[in-house]
Protein backbone atom coordinates (compact mmCIF):
# COMPACT_ATOMS: atom_id res chain seq x y z
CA UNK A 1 8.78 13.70 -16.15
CA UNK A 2 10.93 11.64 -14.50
CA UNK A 3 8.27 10.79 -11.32
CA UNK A 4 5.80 9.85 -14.03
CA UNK A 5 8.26 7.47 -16.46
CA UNK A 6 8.86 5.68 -13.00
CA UNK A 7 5.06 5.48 -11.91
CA UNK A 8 4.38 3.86 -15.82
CA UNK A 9 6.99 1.06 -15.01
CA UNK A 10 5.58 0.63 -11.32
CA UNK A 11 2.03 0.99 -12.98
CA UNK A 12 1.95 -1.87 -15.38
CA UNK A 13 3.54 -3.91 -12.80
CA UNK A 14 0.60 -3.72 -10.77
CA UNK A 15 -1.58 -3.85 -13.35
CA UNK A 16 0.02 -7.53 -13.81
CA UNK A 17 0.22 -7.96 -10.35
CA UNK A 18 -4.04 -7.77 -9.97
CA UNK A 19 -4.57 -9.30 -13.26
CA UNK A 20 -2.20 -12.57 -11.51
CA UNK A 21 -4.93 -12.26 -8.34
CA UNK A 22 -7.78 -13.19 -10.09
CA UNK A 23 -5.67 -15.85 -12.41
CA UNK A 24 -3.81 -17.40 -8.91
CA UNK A 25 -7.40 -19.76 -8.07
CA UNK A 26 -6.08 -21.74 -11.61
CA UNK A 27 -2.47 -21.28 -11.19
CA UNK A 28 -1.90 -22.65 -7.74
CA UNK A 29 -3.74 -24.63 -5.13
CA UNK A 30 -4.34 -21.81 -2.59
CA UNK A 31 -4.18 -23.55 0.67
CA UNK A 32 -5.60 -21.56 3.67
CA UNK A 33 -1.84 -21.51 5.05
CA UNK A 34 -0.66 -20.24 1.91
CA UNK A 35 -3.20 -17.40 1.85
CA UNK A 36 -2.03 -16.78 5.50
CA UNK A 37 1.79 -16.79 5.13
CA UNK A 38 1.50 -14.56 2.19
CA UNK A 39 -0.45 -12.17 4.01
CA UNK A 40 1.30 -11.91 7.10
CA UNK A 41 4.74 -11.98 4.60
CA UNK A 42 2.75 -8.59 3.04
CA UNK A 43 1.54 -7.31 6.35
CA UNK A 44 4.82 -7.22 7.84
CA UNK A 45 6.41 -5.07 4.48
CA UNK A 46 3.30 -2.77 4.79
CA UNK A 47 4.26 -2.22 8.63
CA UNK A 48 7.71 -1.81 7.64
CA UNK A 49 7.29 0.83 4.93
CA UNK A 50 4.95 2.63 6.64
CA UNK A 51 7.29 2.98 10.21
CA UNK A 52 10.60 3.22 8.41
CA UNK A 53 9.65 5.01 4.94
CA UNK A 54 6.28 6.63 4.50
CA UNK A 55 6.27 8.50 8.04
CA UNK A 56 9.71 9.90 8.10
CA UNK A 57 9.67 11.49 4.56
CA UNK A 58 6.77 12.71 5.79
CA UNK A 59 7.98 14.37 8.77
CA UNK A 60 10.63 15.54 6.41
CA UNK A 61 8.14 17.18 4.13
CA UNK A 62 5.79 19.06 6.65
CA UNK A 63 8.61 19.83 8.76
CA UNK A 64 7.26 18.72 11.98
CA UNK A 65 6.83 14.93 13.21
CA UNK A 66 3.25 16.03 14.86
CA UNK A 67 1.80 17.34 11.79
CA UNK A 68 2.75 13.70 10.14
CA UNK A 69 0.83 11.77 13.02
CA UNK A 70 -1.95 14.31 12.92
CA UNK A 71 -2.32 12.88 8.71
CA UNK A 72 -1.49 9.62 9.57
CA UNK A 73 -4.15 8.67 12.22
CA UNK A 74 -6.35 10.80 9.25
CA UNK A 75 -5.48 7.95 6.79
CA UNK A 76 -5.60 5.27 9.55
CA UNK A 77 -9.54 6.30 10.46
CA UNK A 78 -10.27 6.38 7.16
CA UNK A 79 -8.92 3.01 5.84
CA UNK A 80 -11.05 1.27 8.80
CA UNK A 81 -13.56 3.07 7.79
CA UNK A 82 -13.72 2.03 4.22
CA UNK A 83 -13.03 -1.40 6.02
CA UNK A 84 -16.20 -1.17 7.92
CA UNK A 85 -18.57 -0.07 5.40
CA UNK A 86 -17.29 -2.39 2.78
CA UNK A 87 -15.65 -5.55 4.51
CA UNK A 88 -12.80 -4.72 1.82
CA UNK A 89 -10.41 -6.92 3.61
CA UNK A 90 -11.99 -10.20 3.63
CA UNK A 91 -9.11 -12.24 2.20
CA UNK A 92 -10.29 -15.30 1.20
CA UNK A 93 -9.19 -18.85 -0.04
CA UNK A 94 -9.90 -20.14 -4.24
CA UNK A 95 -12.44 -22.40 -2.94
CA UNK A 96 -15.80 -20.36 -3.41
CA UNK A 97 -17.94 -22.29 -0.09
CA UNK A 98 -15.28 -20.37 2.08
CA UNK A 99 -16.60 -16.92 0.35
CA UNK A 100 -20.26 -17.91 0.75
CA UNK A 101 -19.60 -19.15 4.56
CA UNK A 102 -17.04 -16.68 5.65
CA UNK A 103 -15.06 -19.41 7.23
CA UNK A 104 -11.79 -20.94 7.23
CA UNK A 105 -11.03 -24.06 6.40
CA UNK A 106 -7.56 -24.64 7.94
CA UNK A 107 -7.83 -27.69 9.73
CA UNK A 108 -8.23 -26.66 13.08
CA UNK A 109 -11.26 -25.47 15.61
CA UNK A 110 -11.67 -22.17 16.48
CA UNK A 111 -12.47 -20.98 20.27
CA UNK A 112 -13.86 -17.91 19.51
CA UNK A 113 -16.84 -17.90 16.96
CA UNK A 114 -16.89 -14.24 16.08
CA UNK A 115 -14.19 -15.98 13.80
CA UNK A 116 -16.53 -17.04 11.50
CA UNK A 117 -18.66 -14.39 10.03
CA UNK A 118 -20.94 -15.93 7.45
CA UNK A 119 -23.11 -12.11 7.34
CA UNK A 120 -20.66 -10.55 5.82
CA UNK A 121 -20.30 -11.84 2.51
CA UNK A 122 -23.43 -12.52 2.25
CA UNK A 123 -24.64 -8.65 2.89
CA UNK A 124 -22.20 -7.11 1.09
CA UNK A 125 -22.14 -7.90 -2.85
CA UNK A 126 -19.06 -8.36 -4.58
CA UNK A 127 -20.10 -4.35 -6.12
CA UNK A 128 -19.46 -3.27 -2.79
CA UNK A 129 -16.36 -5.08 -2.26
CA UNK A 130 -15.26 -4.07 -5.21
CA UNK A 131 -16.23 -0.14 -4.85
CA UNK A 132 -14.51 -0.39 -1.76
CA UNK A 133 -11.34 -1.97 -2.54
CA UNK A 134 -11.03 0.65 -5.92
CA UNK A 135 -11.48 3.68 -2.96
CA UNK A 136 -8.36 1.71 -1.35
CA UNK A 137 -6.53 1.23 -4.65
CA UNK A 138 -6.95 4.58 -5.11
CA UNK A 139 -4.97 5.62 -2.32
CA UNK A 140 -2.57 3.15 -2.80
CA UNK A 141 -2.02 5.16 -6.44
CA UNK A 142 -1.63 8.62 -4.34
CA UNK A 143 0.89 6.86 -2.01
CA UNK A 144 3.01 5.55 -4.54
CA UNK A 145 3.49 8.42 -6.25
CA UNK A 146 3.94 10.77 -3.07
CA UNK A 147 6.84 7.89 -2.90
CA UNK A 148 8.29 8.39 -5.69
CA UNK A 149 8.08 12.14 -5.95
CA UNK A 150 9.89 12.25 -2.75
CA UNK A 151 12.20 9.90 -3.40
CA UNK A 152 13.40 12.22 -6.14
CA UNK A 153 13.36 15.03 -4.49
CA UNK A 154 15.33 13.72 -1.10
CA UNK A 155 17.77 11.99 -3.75
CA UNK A 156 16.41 8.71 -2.03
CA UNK A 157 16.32 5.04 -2.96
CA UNK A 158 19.44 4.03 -4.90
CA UNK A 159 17.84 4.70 -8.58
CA UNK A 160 14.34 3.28 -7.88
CA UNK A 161 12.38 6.19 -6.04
CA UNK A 162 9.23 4.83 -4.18
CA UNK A 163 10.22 0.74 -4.65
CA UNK A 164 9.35 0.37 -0.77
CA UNK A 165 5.65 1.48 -1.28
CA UNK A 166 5.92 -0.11 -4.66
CA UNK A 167 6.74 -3.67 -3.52
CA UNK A 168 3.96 -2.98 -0.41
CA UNK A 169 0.94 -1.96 -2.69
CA UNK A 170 2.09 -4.31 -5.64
CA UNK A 171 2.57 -7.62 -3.38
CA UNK A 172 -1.17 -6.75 -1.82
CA UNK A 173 -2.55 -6.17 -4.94
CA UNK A 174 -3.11 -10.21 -5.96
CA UNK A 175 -4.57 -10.59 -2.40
CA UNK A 176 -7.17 -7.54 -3.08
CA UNK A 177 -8.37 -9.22 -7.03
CA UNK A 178 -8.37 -12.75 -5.58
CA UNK A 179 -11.09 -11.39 -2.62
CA UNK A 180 -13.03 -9.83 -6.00
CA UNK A 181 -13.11 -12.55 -8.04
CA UNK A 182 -13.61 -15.21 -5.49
CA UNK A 183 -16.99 -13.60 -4.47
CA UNK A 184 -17.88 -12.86 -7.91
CA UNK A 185 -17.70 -16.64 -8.23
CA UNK A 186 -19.36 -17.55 -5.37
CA UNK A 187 -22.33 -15.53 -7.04
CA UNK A 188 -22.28 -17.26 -10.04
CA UNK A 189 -20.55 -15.08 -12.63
CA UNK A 190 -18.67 -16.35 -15.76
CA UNK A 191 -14.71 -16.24 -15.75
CA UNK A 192 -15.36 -13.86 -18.86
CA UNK A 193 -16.92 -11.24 -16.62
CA UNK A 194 -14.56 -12.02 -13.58
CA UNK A 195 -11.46 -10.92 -15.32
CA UNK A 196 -13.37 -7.95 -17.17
CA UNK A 197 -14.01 -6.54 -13.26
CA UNK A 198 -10.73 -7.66 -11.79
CA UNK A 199 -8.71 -5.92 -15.30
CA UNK A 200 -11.07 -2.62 -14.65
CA UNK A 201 -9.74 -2.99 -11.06
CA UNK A 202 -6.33 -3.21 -11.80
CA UNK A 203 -6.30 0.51 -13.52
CA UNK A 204 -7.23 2.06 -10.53
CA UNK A 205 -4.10 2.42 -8.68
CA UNK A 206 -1.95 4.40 -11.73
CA UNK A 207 -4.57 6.56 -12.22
CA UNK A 208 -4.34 7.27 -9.00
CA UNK A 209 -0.78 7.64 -9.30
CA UNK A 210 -1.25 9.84 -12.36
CA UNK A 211 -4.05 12.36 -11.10
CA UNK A 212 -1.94 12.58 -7.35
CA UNK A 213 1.17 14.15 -9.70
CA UNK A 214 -0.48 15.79 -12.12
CA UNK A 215 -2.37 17.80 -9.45
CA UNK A 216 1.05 18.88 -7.66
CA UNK A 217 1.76 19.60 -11.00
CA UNK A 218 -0.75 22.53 -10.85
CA UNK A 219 0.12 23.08 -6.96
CA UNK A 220 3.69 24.68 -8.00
CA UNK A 221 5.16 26.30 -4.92
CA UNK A 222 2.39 24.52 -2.75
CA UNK A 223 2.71 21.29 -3.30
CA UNK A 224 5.37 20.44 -0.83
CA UNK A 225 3.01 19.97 2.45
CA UNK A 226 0.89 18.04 -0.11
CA UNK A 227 3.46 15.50 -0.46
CA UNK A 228 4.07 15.25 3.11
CA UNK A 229 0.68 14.97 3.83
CA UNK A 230 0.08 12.04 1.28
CA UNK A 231 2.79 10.43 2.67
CA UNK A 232 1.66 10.54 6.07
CA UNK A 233 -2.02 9.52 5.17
CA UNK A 234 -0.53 6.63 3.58
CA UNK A 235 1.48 5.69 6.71
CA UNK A 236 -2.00 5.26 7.88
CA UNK A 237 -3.86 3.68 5.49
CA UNK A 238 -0.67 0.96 5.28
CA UNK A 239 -0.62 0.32 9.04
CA UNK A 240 -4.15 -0.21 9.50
CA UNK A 241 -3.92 -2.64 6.53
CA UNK A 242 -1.77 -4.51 7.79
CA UNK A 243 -2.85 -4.78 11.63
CA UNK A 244 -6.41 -6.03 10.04
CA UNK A 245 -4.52 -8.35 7.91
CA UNK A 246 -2.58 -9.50 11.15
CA UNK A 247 -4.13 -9.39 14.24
CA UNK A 248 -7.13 -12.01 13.08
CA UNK A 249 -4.10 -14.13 12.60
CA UNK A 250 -2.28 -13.59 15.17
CA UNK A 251 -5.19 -14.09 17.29
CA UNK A 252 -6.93 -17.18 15.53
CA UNK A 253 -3.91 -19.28 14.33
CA UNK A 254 -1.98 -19.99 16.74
CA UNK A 255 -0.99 -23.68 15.56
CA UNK A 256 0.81 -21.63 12.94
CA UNK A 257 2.11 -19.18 14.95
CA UNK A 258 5.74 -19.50 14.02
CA UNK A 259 5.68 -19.73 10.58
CA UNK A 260 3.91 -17.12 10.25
CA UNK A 261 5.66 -14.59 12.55
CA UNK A 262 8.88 -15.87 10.29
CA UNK A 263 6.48 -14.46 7.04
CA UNK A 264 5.99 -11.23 9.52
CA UNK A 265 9.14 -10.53 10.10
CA UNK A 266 10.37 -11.64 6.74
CA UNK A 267 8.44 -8.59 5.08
CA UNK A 268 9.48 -6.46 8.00
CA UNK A 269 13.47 -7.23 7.53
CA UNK A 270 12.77 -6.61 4.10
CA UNK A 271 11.23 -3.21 4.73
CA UNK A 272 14.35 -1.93 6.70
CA UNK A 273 16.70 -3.06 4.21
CA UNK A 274 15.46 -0.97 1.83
CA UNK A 275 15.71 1.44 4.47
CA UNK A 276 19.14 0.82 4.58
CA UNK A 277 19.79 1.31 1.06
CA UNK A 278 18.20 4.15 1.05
CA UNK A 279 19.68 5.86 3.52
CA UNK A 280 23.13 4.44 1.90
CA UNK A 281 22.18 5.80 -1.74
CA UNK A 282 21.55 9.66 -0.20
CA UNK A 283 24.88 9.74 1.46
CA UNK A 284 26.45 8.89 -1.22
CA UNK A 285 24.43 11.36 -3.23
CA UNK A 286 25.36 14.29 -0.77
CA UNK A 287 28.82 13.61 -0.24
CA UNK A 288 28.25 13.05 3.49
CA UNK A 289 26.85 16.64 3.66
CA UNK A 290 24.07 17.90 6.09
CA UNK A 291 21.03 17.20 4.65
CA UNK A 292 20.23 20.60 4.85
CA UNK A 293 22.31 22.05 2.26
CA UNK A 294 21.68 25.20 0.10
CA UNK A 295 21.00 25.81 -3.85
CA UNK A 296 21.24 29.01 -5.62
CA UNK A 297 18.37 30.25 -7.27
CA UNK A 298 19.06 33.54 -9.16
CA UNK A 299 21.12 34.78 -6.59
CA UNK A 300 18.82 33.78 -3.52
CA UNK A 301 19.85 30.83 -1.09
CA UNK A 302 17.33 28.19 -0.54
CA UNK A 303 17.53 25.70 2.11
CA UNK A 304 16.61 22.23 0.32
CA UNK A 305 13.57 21.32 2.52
CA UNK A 306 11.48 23.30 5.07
CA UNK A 307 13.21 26.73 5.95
CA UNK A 308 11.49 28.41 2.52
CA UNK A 309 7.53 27.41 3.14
CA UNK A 310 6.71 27.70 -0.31
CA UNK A 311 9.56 25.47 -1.21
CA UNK A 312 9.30 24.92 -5.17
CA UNK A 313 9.01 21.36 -5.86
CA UNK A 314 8.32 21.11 -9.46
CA UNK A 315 11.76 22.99 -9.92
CA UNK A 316 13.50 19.68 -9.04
CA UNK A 317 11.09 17.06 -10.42
C-alpha cells in the first residue's frame, strides 16, 4: 500500500509532465539549443540513475552483480530495438518543417550528412511513433515502480522511494509528447486530436507502474529476483536512452559543446546527489549496522536480502 500511494503521487506527476510536452510548442519558443540542453541536462540524470541507482539495487536484489549485467544489456538490446523499428527517439523542435525534413535548424552546417535523415519521419507515421514510445513508457512504468518498491524495502531514499527514476522518466516524458505531437502536426491533425493522443499517452507509464506491483503482488515469496531483474532491465533501457539522446550531440554540435556537457554533467551531479542522500537516509535508518542484519519471523532468523532465496517481499511492503 505504501509502494502504490507513492506511484499515484509520482503518476499524476507524469501524467502532467506529458500533458506539458505537447502544450510546450505554445508555451515557449523551443529553440533547437533549448531542445538540446534539455536533453543532454536529461541524458546525463538518466546515465546517472541508471550507474549509481538502478544497477546497484539491482545487484542487491539478485544477489550477484553478473546476473544484473546479464538483465541490463537485456533491457539495453531491447530499447534500441524498439528504437530501430520505431525511430521513437527522434526529438524534435515546435517548428513542424523540422519534423517533415528530419533536420536541424541550429544555425550551423553539418559535415556529416547522415545527420539529416529526412526518411525517417516520413516512413514512419506518427501511429508508429507513438506505439513505440507507449512500449517505452511502459517500461518506464515497470522501472519506477521496481524503484520504489526497493526503495522501501532497502529503507532507501530519505522518505521519497524511487525519486531518482522518478525525476529521470518524468523530466523525459515532455521530450517523448513533444516528438508525438509535433509529427501529428506535421501531418495535419487538429490540436483537438493532438492532445486527445498525447493525454492517452500520458496514462501509459502508471499503468505500467500499477500492473509491475500488482503482479509481485501475486509473486509472494518470488518476487524478489523480479525486482532485481526490473531494475536491471531498466539500467538498460535508461542508458541506451540516454547515449542515443547524447552521442548525436556530442558528435554533431560541437559549436555547443560546452554548454552542453555543463547540461550533461548537470543531470549527472544531480544523479549522485541523490545517491548521496540515499545512501545518508539508510544509515541513518540502520543505525550504522551491516546491511545485512536479521529479523525474526516466528522464531526463524532471516537475513534481510539474499541468504533466504525465497525472501518474502510483500511481508515488508
Amino acid at each position: 500500500m505504501m509502494a502504490m500511494s507513492y506511484l499515484a503521487i509520482y503518476g499524476m506527476l507524469i501524467i502532467l509532465a506529458s500533458l506539458l510536452g505537447g502544450w510546450l510548442p505554445s508555451l515557449v519558443a523551443l529553440t533547437h539549443q533549448r531542445m538540446q540542453m534539455m536533453v543532454s541536462a536529461v541524458a546525463g540524470l538518466m546515465l546517472g540513475v541508471a550507474f549509481f541507482n538502478l544497477l546497484p539495487h539491482a545487484a542487491e536484489f539478485l544477489g550477484s552483480f553478473d546476473r544484473a549485467l546479464v538483465w541490463t544489456m537485456g533491457g539495453l538490446l531491447t530499447m534500441f530495438l524498439l528504437m530501430r523499428a520505431f525511430h521513437t527517439h527522434q526529438h524534435v523542435v515546435s517548428d513542424p518543417a523540422s519534423v517533415t525534413d528530419g533536420a536541424h535548424d541550429c544555425g550551423h552546417g553539418h559535415h556529416d550528412q547522415k545527420h539529416h535523415r529526412p526518411e525517417g519521419p516520413r516512413r514512419f507515421s506518427w501511429i508508429g511513433m507513438a506505439a513505440g514510445l507507449s512500449l517505452h513508457t511502459l517500461i518506464d512504468g515497470i522501472a519506477l515502480a521496481a524503484a520504489v518498491e526497493s526503495d522501501i524495502l532497502l529503507a532507501h531514499s530519505g522518505g521519497f522511494p524511487g525519486i531518482g527514476t522518478f525525476l529521470a522518466v518524468a523530466l523525459h516524458k515532455p521530450l517523448d509528447s513533444l516528438a508525438i505531437t509535433a509529427l501529428m502536426a506535421s501531418r495535419g491533425w487538429s490540436p483537438r486530436s493532438r492532445q486527445a493522443i498525447n493525454f492517452a499517452y500520458s496514462l501509459v507509464c502508471p499503468y505500467g507502474a500499477v500492473l509491475f506491483v500488482l503482479g509481485i503482488g501475486q509473486l509472494g515469496q518470488n518476487a524478489s529476483p523480479t525486482v532485481g531483474g526490473a531494475l536491471a532491465f531498466a539500467a538498460g533501457v535508461f542508458l541506451c536512452i540516454a547515449l542515443a539522446d547524447l552521442l548525436p550531440e556530442v558528435e554533431f554540435h560541437s559549436h555547443n559543446r560546452i554548454s552542453l556537457s555543463a547540461a550533461l554533467l548537470a543531470g549527472v551531479a544531480l544523479a549522485y546527489t541523490l545517491g548521496i542522500v540515499e545512501q545518508h537516509s539508510h544509515s541513518h535508518v540502520h543505525g550504522g549496522q551491516e546491511h545485512g542484519h536479521l529479523h525474526e519471523d516466528g522464531g526463524q532468523e532471516h537475513s534481510h536480502f539474499r541468504s533466504d532465496p525465497h525472501w518474502n517481499l510483500s511481508r515488508d511492503r
